[in-house]
N, C-alpha and C. Protein backbone atom coordinates (compact mmCIF):
# COMPACT_ATOMS: atom_id res chain seq x y z
N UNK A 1 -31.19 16.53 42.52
CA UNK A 1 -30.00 15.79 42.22
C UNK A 1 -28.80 16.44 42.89
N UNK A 2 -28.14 15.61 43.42
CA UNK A 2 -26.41 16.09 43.93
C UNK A 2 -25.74 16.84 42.94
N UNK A 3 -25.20 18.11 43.24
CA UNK A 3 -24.33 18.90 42.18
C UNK A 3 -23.08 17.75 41.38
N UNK A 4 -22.72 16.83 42.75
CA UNK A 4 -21.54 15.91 42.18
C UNK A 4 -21.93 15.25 41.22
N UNK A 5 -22.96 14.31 41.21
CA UNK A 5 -23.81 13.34 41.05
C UNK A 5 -24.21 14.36 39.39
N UNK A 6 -24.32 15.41 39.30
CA UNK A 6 -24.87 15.99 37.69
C UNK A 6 -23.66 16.39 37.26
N UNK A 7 -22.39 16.56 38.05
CA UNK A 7 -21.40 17.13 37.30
C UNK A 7 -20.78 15.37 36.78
N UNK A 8 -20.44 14.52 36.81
CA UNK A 8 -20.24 13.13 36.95
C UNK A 8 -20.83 12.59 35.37
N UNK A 9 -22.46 13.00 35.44
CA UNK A 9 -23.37 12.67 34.40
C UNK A 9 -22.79 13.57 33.04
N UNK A 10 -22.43 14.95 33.52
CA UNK A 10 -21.44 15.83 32.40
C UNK A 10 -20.85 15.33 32.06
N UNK A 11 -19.57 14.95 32.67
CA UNK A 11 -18.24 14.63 32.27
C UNK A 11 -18.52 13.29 31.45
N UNK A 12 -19.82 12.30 31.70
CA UNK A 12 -19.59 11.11 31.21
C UNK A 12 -20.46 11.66 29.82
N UNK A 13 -21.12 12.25 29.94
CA UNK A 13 -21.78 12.75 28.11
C UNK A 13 -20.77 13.79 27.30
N UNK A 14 -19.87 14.47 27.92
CA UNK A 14 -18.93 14.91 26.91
C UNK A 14 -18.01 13.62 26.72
N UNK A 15 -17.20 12.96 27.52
CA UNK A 15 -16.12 11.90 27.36
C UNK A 15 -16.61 10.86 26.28
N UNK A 16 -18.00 10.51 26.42
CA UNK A 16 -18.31 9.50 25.66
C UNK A 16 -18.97 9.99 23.89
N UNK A 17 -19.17 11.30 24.21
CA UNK A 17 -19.46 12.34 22.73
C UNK A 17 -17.83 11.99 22.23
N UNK A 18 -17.11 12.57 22.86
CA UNK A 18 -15.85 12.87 22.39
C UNK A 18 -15.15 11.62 21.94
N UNK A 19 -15.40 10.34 22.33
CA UNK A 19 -14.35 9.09 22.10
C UNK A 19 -15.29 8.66 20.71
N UNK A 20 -16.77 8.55 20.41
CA UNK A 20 -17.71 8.75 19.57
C UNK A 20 -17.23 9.43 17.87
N UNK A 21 -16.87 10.59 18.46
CA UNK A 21 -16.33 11.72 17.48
C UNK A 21 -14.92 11.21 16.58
N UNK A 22 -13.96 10.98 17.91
CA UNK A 22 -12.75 10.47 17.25
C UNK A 22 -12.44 8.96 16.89
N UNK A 23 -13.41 8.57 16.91
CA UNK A 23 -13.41 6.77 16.51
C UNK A 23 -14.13 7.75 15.06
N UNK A 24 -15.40 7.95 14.88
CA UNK A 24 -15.83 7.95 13.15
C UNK A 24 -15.05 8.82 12.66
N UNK A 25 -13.92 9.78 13.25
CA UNK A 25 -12.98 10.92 12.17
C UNK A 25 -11.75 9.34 11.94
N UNK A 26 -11.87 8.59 12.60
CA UNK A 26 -10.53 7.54 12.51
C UNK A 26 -11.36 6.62 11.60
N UNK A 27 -12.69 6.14 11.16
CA UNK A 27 -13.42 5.39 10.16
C UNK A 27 -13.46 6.16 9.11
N UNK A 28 -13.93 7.56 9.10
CA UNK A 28 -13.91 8.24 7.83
C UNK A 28 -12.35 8.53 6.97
N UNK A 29 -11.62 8.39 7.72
CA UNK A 29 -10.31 8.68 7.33
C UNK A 29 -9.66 7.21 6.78
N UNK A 30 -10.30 6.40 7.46
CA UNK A 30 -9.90 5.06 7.09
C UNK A 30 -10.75 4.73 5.79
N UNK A 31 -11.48 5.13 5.64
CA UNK A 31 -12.59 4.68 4.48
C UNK A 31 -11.87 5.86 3.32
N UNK A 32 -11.43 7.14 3.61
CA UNK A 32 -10.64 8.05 2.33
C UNK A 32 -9.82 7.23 1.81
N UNK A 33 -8.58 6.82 2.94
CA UNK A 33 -7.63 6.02 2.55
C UNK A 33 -7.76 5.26 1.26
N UNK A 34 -8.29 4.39 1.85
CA UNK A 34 -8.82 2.80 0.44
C UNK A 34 -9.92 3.40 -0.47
N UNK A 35 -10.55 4.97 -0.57
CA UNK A 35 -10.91 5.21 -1.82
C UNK A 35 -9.73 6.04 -2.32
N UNK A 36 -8.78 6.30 -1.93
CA UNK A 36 -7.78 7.41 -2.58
C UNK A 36 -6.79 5.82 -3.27
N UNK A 37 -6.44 5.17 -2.41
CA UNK A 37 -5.68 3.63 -2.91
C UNK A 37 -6.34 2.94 -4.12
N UNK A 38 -7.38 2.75 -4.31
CA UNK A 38 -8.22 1.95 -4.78
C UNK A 38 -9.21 2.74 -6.60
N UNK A 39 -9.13 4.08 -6.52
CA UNK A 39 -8.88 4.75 -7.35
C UNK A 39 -7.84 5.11 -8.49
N UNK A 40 -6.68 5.04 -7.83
CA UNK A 40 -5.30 4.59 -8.60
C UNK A 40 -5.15 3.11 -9.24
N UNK A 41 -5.97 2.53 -8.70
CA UNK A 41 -6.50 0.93 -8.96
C UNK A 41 -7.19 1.08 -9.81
N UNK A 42 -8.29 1.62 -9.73
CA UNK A 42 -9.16 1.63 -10.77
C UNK A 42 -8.50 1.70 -12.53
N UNK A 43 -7.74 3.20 -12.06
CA UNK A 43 -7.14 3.76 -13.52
C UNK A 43 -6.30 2.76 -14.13
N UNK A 44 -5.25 2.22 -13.30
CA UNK A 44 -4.79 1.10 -13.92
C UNK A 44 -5.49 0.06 -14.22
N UNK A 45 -6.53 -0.35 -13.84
CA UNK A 45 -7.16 -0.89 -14.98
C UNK A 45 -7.81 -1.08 -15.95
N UNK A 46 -8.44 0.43 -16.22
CA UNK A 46 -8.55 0.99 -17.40
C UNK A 46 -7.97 1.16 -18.14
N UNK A 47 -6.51 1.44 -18.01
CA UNK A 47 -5.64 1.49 -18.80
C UNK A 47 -5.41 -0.08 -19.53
N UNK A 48 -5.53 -0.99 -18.68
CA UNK A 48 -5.36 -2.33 -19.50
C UNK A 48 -4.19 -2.98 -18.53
N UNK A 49 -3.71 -2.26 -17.35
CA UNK A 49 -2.36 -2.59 -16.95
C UNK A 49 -2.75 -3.24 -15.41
N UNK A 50 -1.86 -4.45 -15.03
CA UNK A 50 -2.73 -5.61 -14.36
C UNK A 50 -1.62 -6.04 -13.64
N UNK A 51 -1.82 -6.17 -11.98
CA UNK A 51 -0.33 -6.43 -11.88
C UNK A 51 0.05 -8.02 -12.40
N UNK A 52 1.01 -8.30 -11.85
CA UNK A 52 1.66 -9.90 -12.90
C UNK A 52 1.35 -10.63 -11.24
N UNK A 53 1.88 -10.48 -10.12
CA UNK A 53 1.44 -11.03 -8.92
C UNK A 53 0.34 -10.04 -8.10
N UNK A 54 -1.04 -10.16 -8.15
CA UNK A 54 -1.97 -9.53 -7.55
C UNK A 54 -1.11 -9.39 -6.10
N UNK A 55 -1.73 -7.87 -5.48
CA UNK A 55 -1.11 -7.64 -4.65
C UNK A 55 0.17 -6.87 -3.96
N UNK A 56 1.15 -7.75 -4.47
CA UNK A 56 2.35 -7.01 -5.11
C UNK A 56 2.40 -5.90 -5.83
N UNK A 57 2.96 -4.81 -5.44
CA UNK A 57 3.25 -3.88 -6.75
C UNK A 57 4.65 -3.84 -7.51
N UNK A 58 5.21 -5.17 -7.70
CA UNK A 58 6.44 -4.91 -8.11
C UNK A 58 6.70 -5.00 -9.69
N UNK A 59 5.81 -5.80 -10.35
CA UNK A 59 6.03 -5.75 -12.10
C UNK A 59 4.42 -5.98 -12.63
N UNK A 60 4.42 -4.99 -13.67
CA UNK A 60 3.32 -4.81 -14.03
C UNK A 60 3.51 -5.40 -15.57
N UNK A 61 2.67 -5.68 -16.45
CA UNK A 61 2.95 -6.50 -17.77
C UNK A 61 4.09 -7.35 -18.03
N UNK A 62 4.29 -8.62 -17.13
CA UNK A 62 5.98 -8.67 -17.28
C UNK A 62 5.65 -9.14 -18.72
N UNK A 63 7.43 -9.10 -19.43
CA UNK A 63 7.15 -9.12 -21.00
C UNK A 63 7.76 -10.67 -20.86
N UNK A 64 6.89 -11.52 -22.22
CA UNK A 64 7.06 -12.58 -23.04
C UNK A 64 8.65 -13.18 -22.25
N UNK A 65 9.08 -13.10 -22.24
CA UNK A 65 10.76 -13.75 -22.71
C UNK A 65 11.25 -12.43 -21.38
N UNK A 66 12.21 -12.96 -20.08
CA UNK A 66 12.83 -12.06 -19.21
C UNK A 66 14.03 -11.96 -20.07
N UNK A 67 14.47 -12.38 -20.82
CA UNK A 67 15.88 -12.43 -21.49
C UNK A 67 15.79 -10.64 -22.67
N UNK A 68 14.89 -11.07 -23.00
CA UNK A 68 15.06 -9.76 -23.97
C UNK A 68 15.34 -8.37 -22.97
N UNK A 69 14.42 -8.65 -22.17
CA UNK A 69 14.71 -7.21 -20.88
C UNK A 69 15.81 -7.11 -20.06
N UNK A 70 16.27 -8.00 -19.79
CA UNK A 70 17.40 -7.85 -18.78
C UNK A 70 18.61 -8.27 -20.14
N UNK A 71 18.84 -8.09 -20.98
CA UNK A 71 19.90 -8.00 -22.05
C UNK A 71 20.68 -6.57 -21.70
N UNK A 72 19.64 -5.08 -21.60
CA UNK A 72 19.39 -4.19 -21.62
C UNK A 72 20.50 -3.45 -20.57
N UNK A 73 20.23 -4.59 -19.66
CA UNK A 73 21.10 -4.33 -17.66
C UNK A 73 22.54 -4.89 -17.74
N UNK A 74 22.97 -4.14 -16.72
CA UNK A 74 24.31 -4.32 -17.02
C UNK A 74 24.34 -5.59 -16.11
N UNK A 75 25.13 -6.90 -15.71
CA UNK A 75 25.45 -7.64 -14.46
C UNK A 75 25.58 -7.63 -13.35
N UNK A 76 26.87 -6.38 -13.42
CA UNK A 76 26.22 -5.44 -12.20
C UNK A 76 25.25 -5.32 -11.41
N UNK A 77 24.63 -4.29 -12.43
CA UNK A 77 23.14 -3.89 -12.00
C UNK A 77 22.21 -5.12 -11.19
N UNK A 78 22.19 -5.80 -12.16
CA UNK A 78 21.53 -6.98 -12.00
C UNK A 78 21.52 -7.76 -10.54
N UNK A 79 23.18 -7.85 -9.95
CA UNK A 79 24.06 -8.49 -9.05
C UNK A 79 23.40 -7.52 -8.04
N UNK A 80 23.31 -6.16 -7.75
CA UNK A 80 22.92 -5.18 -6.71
C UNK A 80 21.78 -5.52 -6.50
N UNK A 81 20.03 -5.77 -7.50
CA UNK A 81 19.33 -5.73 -6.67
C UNK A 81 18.90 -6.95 -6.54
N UNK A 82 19.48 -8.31 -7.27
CA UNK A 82 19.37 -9.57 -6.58
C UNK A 82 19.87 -9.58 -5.24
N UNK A 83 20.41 -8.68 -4.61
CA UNK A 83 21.68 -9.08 -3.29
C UNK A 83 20.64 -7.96 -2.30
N UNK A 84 20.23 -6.76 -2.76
CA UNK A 84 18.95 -5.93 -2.30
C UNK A 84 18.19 -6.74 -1.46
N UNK A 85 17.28 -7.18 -2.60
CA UNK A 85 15.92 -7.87 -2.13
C UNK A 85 16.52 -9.06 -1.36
N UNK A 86 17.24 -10.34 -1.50
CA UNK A 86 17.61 -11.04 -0.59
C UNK A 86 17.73 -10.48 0.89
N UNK A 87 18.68 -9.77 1.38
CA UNK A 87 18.87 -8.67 2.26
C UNK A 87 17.49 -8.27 2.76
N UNK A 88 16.55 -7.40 2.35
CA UNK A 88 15.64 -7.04 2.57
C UNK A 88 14.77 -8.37 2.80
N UNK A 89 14.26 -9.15 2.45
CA UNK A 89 13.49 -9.97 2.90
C UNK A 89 14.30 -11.15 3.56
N UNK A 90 15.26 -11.34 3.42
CA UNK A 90 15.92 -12.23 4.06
C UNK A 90 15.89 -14.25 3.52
N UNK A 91 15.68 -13.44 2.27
CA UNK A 91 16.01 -14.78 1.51
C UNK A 91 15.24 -15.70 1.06
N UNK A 92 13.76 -15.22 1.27
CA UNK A 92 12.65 -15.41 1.07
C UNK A 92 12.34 -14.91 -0.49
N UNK A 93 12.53 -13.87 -0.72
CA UNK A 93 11.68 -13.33 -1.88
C UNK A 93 12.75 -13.99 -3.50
N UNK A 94 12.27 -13.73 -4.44
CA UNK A 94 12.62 -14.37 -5.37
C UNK A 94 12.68 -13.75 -6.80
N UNK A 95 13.26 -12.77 -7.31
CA UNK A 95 13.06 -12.46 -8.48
C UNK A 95 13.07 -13.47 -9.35
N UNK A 96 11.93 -12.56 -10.38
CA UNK A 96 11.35 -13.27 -11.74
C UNK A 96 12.17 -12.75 -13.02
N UNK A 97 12.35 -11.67 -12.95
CA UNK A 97 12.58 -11.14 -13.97
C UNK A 97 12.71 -9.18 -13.61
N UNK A 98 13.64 -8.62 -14.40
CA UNK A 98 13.83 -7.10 -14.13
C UNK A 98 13.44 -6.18 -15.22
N UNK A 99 12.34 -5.24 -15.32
CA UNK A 99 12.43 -4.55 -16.25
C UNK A 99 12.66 -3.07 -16.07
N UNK A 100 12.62 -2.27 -16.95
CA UNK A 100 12.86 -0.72 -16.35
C UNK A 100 10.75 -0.29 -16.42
N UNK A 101 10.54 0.38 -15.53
CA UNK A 101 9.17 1.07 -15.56
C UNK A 101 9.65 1.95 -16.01
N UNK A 102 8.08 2.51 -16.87
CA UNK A 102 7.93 3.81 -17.43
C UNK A 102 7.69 4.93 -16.71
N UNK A 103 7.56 6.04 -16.66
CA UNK A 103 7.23 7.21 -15.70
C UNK A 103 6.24 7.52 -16.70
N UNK A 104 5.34 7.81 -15.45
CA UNK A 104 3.89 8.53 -15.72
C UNK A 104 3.75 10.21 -15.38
């Protein structure tokens, strides 16, 4: 065999080891991801706690009646992150209702 011709056959069995290697460290890492995501999922639903729009993580148990919860908020308050989220999505998105979350 040609020295070129075996050095050629090298370079193409390390290059193609190596693109091999870093595609399954980029699947295995992708597959941690959505068990590290999806674990935190889990617990919340053991706990009993469900989001209100699947998907969304923005309100979790919303309560009975939005009136009793947002009594709580000042107008203000209220006025800032209705004008927020408009802004941010651009007029699309729509609050339901505001409550305070608990810290875990």
């Amino acid at each position: 065999m040609n020295e070129n011709f075996q050095l050629a056959l090298t370079l193409l069995a390390v290059g193609m080891s190596t693109v091999f290697f870093i595609l399954g460290m980029v699947v295995l890492g992708g597959r941690l991801l959505i068990f590290v995501v999806n674990f935190g999922e889990k617990k919340r639903q053991k706990k009993g706690i469900t989001p209100a729009v699947y998907g969304r993580h923005v309100w979790e148990n919303p309560p009975e009646t939005s009136k009793e919860k947002t009594n709580n908020i000042s107008p203000e308050k209220i006025a800032a992150i209705v004008a927020a989220v408009e802004i941010w999505s651009g007029g699309r998105a729509r609050i339901q209702h505001i409550r305070a979350r608990p810290f875990s």
